[in-house]
C-alpha atoms as a PDB file:
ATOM      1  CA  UNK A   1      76.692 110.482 114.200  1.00  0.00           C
ATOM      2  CA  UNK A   2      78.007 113.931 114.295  1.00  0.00           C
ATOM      3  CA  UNK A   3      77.489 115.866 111.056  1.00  0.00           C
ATOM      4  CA  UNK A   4      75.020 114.687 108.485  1.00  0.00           C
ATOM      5  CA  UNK A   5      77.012 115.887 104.981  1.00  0.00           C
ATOM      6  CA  UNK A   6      76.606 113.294 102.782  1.00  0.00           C
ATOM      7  CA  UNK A   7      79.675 110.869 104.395  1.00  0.00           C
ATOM      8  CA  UNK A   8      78.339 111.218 107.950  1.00  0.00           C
ATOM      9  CA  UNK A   9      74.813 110.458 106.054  1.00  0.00           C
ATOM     10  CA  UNK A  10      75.348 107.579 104.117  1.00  0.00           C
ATOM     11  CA  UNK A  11      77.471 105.743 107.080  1.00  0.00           C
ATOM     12  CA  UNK A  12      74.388 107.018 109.719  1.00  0.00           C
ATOM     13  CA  UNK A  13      72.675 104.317 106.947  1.00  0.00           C
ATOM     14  CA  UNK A  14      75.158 101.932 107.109  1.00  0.00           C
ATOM     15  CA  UNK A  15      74.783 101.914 110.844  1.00  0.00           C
ATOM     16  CA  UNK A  16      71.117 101.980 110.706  1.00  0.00           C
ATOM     17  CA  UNK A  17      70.616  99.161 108.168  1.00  0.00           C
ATOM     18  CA  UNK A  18      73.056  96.737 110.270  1.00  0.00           C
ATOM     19  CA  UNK A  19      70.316  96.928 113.295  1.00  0.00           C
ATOM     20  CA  UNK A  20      72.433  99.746 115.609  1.00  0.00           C
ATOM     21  CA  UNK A  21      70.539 102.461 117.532  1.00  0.00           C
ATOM     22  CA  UNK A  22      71.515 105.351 115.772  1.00  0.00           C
ATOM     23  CA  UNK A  23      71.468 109.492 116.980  1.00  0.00           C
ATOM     24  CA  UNK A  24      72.446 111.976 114.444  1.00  0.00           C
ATOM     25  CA  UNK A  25      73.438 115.824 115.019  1.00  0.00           C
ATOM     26  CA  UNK A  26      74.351 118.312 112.776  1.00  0.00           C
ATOM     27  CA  UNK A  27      74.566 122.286 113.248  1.00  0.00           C
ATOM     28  CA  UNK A  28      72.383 122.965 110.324  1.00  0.00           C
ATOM     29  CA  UNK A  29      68.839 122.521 111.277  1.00  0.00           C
ATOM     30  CA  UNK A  30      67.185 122.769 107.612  1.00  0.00           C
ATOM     31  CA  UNK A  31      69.512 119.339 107.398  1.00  0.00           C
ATOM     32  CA  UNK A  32      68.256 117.945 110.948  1.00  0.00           C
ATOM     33  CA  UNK A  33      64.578 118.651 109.905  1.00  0.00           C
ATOM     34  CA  UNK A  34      65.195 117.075 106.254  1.00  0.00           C
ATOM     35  CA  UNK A  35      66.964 113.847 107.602  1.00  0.00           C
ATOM     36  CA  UNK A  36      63.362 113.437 109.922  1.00  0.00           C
ATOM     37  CA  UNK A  37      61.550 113.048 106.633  1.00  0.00           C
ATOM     38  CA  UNK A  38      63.995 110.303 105.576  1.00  0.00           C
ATOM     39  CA  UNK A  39      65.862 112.602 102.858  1.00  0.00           C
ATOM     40  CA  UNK A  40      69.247 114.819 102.648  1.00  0.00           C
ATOM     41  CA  UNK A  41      68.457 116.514  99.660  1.00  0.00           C
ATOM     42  CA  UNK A  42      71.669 119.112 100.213  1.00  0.00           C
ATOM     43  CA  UNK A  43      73.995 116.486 100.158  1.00  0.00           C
ATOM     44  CA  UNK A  44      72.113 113.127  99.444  1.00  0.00           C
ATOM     45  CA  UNK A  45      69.299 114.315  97.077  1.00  0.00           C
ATOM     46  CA  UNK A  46      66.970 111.567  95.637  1.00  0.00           C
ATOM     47  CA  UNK A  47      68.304 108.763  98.159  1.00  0.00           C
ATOM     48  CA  UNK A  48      65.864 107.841 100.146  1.00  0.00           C
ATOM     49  CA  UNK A  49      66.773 107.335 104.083  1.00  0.00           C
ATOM     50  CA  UNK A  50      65.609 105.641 107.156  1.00  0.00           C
ATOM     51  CA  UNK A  51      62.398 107.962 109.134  1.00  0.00           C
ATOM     52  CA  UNK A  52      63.232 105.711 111.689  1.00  0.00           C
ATOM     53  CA  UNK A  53      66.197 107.060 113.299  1.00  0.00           C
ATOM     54  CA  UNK A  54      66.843 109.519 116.154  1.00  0.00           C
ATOM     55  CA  UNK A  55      67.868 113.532 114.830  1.00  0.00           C
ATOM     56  CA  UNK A  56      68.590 115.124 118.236  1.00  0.00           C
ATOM     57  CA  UNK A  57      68.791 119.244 118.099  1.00  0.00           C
ATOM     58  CA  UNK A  58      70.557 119.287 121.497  1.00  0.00           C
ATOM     59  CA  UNK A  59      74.102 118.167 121.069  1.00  0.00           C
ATOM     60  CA  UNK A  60      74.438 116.893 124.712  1.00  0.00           C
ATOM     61  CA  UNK A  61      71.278 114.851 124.380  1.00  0.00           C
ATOM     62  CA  UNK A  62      72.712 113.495 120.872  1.00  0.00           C
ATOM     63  CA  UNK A  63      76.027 112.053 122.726  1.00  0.00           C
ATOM     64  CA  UNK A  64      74.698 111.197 126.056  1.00  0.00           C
ATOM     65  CA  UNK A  65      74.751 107.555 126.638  1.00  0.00           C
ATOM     66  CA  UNK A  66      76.010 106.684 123.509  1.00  0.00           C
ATOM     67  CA  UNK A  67      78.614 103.538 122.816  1.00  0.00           C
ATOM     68  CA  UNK A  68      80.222 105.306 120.054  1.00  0.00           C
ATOM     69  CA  UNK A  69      80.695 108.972 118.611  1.00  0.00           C
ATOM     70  CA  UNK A  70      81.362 108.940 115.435  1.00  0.00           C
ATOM     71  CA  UNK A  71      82.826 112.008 114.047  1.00  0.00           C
ATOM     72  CA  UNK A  72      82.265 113.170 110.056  1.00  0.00           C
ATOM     73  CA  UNK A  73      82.610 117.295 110.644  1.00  0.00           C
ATOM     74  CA  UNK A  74      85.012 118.801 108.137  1.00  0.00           C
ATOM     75  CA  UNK A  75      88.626 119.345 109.421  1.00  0.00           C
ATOM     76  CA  UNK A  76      88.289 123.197 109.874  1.00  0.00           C
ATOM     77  CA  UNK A  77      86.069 122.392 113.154  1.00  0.00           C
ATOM     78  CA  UNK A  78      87.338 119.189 114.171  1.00  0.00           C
ATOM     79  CA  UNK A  79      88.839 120.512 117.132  1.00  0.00           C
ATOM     80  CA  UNK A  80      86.360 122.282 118.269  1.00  0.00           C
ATOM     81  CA  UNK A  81      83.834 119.250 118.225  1.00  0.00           C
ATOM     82  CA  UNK A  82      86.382 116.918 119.480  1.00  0.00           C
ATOM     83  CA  UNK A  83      86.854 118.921 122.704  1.00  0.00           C
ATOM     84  CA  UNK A  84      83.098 119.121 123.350  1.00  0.00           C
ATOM     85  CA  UNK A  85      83.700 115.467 123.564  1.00  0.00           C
ATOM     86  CA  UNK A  86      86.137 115.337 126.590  1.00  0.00           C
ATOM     87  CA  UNK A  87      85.219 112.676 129.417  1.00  0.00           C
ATOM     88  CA  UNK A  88      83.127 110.998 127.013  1.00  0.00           C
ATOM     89  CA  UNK A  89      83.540 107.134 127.742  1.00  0.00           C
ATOM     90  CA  UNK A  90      82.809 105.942 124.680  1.00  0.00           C
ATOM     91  CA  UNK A  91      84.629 105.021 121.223  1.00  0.00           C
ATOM     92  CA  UNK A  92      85.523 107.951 119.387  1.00  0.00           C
ATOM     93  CA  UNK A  93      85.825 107.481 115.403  1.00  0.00           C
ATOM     94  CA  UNK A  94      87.069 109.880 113.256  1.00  0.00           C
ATOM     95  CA  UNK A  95      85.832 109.493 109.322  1.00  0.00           C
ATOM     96  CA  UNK A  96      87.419 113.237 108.342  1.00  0.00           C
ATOM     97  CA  UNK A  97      90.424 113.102 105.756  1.00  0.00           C
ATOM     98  CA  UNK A  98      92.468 116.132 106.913  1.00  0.00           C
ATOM     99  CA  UNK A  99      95.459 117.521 108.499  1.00  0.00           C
ATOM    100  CA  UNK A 100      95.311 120.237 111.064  1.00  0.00           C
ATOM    101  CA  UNK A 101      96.786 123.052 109.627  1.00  0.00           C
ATOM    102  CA  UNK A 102      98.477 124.752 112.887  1.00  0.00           C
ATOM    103  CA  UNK A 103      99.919 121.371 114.415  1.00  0.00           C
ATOM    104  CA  UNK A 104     100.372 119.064 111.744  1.00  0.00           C
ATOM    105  CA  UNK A 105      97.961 116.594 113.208  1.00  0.00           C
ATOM    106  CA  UNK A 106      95.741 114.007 112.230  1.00  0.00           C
ATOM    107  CA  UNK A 107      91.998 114.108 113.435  1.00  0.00           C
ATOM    108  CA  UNK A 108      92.881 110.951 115.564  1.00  0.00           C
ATOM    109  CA  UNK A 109      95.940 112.398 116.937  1.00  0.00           C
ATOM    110  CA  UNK A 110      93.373 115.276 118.126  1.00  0.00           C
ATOM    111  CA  UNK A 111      90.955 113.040 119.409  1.00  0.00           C
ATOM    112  CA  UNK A 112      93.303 111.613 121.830  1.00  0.00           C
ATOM    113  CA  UNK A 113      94.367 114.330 123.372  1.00  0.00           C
ATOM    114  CA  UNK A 114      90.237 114.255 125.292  1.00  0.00           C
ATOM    115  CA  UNK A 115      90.437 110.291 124.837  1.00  0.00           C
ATOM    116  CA  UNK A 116      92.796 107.244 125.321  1.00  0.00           C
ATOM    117  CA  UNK A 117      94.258 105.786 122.202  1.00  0.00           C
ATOM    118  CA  UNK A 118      92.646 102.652 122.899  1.00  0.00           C
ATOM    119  CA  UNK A 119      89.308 104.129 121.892  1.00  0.00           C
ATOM    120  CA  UNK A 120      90.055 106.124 119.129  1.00  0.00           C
ATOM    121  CA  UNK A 121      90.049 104.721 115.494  1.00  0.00           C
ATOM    122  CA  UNK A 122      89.779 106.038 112.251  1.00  0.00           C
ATOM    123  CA  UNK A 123      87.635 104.646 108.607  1.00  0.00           C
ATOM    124  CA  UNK A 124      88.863 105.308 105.567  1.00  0.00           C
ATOM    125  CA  UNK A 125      89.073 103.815 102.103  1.00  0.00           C
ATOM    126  CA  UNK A 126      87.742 104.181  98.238  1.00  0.00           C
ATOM    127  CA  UNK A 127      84.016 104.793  98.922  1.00  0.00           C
ATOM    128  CA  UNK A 128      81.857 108.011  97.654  1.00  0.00           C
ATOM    129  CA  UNK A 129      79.057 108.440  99.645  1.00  0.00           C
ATOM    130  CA  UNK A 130      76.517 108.075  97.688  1.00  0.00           C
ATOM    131  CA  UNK A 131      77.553 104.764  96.341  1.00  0.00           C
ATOM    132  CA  UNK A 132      77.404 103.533 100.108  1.00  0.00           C
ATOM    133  CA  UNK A 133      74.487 104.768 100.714  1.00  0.00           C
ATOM    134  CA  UNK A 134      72.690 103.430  97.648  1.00  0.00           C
ATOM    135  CA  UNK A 135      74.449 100.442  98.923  1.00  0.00           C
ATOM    136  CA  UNK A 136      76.825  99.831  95.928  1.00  0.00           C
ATOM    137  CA  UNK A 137      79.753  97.562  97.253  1.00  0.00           C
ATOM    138  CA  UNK A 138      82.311  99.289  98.970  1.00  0.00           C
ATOM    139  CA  UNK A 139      85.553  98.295 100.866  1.00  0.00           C
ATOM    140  CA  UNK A 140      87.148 100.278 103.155  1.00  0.00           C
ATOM    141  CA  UNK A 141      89.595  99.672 106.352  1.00  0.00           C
ATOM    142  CA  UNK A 142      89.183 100.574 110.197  1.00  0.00           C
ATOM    143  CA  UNK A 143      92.276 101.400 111.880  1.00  0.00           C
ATOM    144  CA  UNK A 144      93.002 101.466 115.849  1.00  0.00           C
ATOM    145  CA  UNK A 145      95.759 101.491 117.996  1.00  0.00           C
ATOM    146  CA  UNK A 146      93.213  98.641 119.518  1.00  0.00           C
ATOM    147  CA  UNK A 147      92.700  95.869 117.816  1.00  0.00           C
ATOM    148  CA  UNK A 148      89.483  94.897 120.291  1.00  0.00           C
ATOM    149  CA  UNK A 149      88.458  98.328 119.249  1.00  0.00           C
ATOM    150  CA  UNK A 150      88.887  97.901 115.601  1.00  0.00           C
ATOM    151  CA  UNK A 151      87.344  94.633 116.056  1.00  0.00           C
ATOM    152  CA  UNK A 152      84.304  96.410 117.396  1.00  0.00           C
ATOM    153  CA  UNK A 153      84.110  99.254 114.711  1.00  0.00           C
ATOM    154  CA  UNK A 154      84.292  96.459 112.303  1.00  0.00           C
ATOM    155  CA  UNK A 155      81.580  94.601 113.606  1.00  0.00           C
ATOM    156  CA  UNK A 156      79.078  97.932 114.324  1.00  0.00           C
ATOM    157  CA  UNK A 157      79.928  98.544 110.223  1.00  0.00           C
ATOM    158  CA  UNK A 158      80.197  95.347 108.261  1.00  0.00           C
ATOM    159  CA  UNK A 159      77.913  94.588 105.863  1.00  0.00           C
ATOM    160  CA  UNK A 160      78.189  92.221 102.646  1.00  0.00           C
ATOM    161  CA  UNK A 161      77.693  95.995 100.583  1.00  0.00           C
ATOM    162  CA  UNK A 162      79.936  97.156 103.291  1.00  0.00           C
ATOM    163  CA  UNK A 163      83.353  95.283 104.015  1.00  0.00           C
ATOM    164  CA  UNK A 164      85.547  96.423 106.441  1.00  0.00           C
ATOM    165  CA  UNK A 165      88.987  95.411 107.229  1.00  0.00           C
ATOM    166  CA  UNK A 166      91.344  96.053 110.463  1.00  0.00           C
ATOM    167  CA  UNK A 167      94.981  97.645 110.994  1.00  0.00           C
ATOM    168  CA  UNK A 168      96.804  98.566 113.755  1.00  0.00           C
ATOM    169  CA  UNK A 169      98.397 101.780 111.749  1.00  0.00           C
ATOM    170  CA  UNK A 170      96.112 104.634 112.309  1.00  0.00           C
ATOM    171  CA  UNK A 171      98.259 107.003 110.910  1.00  0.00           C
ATOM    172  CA  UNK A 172      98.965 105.213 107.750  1.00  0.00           C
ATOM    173  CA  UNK A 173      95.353 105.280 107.019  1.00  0.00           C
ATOM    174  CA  UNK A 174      94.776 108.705 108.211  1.00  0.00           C
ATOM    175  CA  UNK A 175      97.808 110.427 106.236  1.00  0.00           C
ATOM    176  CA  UNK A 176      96.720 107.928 103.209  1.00  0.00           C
ATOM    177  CA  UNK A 177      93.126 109.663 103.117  1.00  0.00           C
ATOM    178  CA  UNK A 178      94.023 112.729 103.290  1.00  0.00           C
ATOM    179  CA  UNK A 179      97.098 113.115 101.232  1.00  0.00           C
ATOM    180  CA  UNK A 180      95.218 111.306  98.235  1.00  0.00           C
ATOM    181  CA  UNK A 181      93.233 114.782  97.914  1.00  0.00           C
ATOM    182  CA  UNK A 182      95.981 116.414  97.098  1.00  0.00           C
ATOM    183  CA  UNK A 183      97.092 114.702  94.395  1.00  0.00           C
ATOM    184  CA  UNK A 184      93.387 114.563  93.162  1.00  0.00           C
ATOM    185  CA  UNK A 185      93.778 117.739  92.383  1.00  0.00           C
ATOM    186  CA  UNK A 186      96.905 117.438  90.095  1.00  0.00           C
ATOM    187  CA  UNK A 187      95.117 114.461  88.556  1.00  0.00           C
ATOM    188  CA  UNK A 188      91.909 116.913  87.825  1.00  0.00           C
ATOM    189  CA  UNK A 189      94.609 119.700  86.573  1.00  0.00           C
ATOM    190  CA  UNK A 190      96.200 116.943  83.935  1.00  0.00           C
ATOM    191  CA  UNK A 191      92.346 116.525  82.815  1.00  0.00           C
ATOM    192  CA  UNK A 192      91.858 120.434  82.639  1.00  0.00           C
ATOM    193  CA  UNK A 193      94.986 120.770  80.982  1.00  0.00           C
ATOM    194  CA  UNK A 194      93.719 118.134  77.977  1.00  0.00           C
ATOM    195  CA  UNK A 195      96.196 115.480  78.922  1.00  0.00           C
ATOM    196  CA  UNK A 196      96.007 111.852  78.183  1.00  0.00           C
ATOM    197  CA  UNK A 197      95.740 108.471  80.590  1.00  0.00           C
ATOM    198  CA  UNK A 198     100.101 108.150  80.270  1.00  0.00           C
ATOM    199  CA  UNK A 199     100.415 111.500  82.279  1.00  0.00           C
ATOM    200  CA  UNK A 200      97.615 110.591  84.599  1.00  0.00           C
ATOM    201  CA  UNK A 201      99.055 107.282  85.290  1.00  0.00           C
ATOM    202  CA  UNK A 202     102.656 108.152  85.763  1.00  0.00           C
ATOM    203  CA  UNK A 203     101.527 111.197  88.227  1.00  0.00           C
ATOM    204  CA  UNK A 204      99.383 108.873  90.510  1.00  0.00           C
ATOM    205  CA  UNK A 205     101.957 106.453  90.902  1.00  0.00           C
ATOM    206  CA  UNK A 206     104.660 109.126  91.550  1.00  0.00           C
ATOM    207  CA  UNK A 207     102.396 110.416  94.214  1.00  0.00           C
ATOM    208  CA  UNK A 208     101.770 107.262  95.861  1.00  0.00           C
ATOM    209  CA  UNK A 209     105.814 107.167  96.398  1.00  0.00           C
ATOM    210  CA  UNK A 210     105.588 110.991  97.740  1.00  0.00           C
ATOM    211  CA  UNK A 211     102.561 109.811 100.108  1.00  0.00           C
ATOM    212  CA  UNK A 212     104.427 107.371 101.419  1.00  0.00           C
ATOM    213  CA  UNK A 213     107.344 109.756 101.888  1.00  0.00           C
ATOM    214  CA  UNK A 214     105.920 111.919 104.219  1.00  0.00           C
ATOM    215  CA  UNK A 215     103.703 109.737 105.540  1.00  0.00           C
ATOM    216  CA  UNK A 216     106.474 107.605 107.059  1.00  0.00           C
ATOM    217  CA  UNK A 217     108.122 110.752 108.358  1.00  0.00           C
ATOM    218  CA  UNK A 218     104.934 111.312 110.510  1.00  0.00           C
ATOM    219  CA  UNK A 219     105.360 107.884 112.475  1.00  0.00           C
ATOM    220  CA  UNK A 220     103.041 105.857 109.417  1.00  0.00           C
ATOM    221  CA  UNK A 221     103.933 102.532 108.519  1.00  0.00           C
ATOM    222  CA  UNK A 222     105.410 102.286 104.856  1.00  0.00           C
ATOM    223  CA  UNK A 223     103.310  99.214 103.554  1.00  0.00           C
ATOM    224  CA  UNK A 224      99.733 100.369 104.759  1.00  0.00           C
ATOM    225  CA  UNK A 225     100.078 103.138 101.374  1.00  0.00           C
ATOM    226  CA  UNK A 226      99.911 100.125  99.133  1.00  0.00           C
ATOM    227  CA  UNK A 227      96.676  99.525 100.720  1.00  0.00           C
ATOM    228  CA  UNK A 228      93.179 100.977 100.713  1.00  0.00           C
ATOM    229  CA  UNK A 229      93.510 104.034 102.232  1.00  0.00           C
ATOM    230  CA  UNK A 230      96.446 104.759 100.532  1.00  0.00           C
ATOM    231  CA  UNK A 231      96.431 103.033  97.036  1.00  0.00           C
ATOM    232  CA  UNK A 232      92.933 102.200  96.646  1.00  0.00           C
ATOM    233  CA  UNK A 233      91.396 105.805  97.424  1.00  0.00           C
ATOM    234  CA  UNK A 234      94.396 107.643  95.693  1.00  0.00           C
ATOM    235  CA  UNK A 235      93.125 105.538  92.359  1.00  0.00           C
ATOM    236  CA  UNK A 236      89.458 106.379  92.933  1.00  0.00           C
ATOM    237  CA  UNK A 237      89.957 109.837  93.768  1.00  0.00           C
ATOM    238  CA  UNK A 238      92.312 110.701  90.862  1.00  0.00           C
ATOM    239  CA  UNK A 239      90.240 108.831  88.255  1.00  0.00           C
ATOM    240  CA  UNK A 240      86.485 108.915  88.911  1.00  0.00           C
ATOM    241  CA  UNK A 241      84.691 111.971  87.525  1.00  0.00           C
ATOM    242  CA  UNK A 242      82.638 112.159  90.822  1.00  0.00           C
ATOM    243  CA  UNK A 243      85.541 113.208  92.725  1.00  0.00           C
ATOM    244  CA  UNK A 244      85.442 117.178  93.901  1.00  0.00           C
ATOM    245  CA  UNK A 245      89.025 117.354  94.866  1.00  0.00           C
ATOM    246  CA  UNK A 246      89.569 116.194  90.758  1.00  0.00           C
ATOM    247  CA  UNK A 247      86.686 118.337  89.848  1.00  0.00           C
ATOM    248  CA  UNK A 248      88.807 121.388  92.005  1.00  0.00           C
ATOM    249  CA  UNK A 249      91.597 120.476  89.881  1.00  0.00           C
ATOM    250  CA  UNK A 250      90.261 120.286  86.246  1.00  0.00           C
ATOM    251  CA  UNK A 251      88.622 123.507  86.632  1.00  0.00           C
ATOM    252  CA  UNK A 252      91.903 124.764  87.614  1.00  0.00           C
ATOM    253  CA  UNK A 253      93.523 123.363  84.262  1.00  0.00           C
ATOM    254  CA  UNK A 254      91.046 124.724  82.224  1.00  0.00           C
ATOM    255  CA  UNK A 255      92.139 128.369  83.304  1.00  0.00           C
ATOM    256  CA  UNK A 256      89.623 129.184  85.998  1.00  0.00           C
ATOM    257  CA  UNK A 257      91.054 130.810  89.147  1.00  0.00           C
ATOM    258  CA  UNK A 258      90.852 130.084  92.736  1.00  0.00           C
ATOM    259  CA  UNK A 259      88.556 133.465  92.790  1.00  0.00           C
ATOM    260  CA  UNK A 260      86.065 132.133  90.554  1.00  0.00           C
ATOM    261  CA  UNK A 261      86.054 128.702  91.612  1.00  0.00           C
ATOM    262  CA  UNK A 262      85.449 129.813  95.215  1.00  0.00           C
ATOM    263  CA  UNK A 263      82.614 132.812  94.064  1.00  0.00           C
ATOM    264  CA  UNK A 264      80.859 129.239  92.368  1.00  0.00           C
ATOM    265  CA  UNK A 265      81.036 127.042  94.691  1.00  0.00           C
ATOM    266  CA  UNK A 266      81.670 128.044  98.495  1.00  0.00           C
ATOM    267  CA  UNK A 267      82.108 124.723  99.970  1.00  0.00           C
ATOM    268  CA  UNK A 268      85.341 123.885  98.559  1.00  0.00           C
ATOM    269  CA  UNK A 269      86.697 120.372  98.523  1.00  0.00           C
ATOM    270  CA  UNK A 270      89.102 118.857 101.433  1.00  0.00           C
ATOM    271  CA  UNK A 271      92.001 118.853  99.541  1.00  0.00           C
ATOM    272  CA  UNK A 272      92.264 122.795  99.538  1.00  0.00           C
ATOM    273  CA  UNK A 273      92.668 123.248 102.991  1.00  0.00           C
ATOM    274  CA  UNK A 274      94.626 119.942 103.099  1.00  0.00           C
ATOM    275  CA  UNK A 275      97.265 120.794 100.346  1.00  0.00           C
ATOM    276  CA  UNK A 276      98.341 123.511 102.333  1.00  0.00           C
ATOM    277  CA  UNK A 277      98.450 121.609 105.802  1.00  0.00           C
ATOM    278  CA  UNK A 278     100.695 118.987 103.821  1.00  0.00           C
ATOM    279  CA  UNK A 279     102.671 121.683 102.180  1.00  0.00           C
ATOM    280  CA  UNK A 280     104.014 122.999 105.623  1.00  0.00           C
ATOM    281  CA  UNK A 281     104.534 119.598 107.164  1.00  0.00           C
ATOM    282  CA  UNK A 282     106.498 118.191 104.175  1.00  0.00           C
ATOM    283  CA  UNK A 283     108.789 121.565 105.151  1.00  0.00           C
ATOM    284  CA  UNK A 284     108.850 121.235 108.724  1.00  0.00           C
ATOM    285  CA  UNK A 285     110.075 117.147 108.081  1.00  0.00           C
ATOM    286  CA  UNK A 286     112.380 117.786 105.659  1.00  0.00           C
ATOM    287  CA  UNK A 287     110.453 115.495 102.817  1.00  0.00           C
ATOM    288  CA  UNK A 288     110.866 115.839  99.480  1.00  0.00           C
ATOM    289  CA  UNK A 289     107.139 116.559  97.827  1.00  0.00           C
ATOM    290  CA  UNK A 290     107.235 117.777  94.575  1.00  0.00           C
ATOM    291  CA  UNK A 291     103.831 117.223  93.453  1.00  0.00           C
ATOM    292  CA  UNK A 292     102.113 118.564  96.767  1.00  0.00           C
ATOM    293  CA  UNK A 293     104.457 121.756  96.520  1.00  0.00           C
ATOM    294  CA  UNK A 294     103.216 122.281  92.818  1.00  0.00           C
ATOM    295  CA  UNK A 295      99.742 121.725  93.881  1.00  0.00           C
ATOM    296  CA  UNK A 296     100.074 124.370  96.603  1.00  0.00           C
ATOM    297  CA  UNK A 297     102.042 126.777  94.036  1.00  0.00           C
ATOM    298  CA  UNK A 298      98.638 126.589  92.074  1.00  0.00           C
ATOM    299  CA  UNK A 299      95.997 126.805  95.235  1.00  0.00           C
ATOM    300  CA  UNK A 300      97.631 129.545  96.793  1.00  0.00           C
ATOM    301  CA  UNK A 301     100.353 131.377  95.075  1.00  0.00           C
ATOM    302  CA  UNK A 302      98.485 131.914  91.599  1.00  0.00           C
ATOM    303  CA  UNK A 303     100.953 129.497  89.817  1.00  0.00           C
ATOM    304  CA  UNK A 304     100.254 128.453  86.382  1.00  0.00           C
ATOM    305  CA  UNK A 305      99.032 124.718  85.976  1.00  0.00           C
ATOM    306  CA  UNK A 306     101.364 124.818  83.101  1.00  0.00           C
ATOM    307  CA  UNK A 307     104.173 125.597  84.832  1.00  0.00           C
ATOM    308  CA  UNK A 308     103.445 123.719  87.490  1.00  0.00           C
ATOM    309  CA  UNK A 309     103.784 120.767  85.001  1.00  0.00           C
ATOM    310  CA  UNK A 310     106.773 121.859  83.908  1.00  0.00           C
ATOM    311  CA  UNK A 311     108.220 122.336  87.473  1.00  0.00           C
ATOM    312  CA  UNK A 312     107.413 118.551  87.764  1.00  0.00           C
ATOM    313  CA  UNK A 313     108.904 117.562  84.602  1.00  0.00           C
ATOM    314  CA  UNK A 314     112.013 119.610  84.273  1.00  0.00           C
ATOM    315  CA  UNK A 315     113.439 118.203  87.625  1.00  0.00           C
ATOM    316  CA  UNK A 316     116.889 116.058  88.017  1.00  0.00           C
ATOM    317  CA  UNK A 317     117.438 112.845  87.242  1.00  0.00           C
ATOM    318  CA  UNK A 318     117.068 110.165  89.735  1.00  0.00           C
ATOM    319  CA  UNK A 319     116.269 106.704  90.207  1.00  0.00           C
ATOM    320  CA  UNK A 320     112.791 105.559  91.005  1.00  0.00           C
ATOM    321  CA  UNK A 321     111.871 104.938  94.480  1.00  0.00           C
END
């Protein structure tokens, strides 16, 4: 397991728990020494964990040998982890909802270019981590251009708390996770601005329809959005109030600025860095995003959420899609 927030944590548990030899690395080593005591109190505080487990300081050590890597850095250093991966002849697996910023790529899609596609996959679905690692049941889907690999994921992971399904689409489910953060924030910014459960509902289903917009643009498959990367974590994002990218956004509605949010709370959520990564893409493939551009008027361009709702509102008629 490489990077012990409270994702890479919680699944490092999962793992554990289903009888797999597990090896976790993280930069931080306050969090290395606190995960050999059986606790994560950063990111996983009062959840007790495994003492059990191996928490190697020496990040070639931690990989060497290993069957599978699994990946849970945030985007912003993807890359750079990923290529101190390269020749590594194991199964790479990527549980980071972002887009690369610069290229437009998935964390798969960067993966392969130090792996073949055939052992790359990708895990994402409606699951907080601290729900799976309290073992509250959670369903989420494995995707590989492999289905022998996503067989194998599936297997390592799969636990009656823990169901996993398959797809072929690893895009689908990539773009599905991390476009949902986006629109979490809008859904937070409807709570912040006082709104009711009509405007919630009619934004999240609007922004499934933009999702799948772009998504297909980027090579996804159109019917893996109605899924649970797609539908299912767009729905748990959006309404649960344990969600940061809704938190981001109902701070925002209530009139606090990027400036103070930031000063508050350094570690900002993924959908920050990820509206503006969609933002550029939707431009550069000519898609239509109306809610992701508002979103990215707010993060970055000091809009007002209220005019950002009335952007949305105010546009032409047109039938639903």
């Amino acid at each position: 397991m490489i990077g012990s927030g409270a994702w890479g944590t919680a699944l490092a548990k999962v793992l554990h728990e289903n009888g797999n030899s597990v090896t976790i690395w993280d930069v931080d080593p306050a969090v290395r020494d606190d995960l050999r005591q059986g606790r994560n109190e950063r990111y996983l505080p009062g959840v007790p964990l495994p003492t059990d487990w191996k928490v190697e300081d020496d990040f070639g050590k931690a990989i060497g040998g290993r069957e599978c890597l699994v990946l849970a850095v945030p985007s912003r250093v993807f890359r750079e982890i990923a290529a101190r991966l390269k020749g590594h002849p194991g199964i790479f697996i990527s549980v980071t909802k972002g887009i690369e910023y610069e290229t437009g790529e998935t964390m798969s899609q960067i993966l392969r270019e130090h792996a073949p596609a055939n052992r790359v996959a990708a895990l994402s679905g409606p699951s907080f981590a601290r729900e799976v690692a309290l073992g509250i049941p959670t369903t989420v889907v494995c995707a590989s251009e492999s289905d022998g690999t996503a067989r194998t994921v599936q297997g390592m992971f799969h636990r009656p708390e823990f169901r996993i399904y398959r797809c072929l689409d690893v895009l689908g489910v990539e773009y599905g996770g991390a476009l949902k953060n986006v629109i979490a924030i809008a859904a937070g910014v409807s709570d912040g601005l006082g709104y009711g459960d009509n405007t919630k509902a009619g934004l999240v289903t609007r922004a499934l329809s933009e999702m799948r917009r772009l998504g297909v643009a980027c090579g996804a498959q159109p019917e893996t959005f109605s899924g649970l990367s797609g539908l299912g974590d767009l729905m748990l994002t959006c309404f649960s109030k344990q969600s940061r990218n809704r938190e981001l956004g109902e701070r925002l509605g209530r009139g606090e600025t990027m400036e103070q949010i930031m000063a508050s709370q350094p570690k900002l959520a993924e959908g920050y860095p990820t509206a503006r990564s969609a933002h550029r893409l939707a431009r550069e493939k000519r898609v239509v995003t109306p809610i992701t551009d508002e979103v990215y008027a707010v993060l970055y361009e000091g809009k007002d959420p209220r005019e950002a709702v009335r952007g949305l509102i105010s546009r032409a008629f047109k039938a639903e899609d």
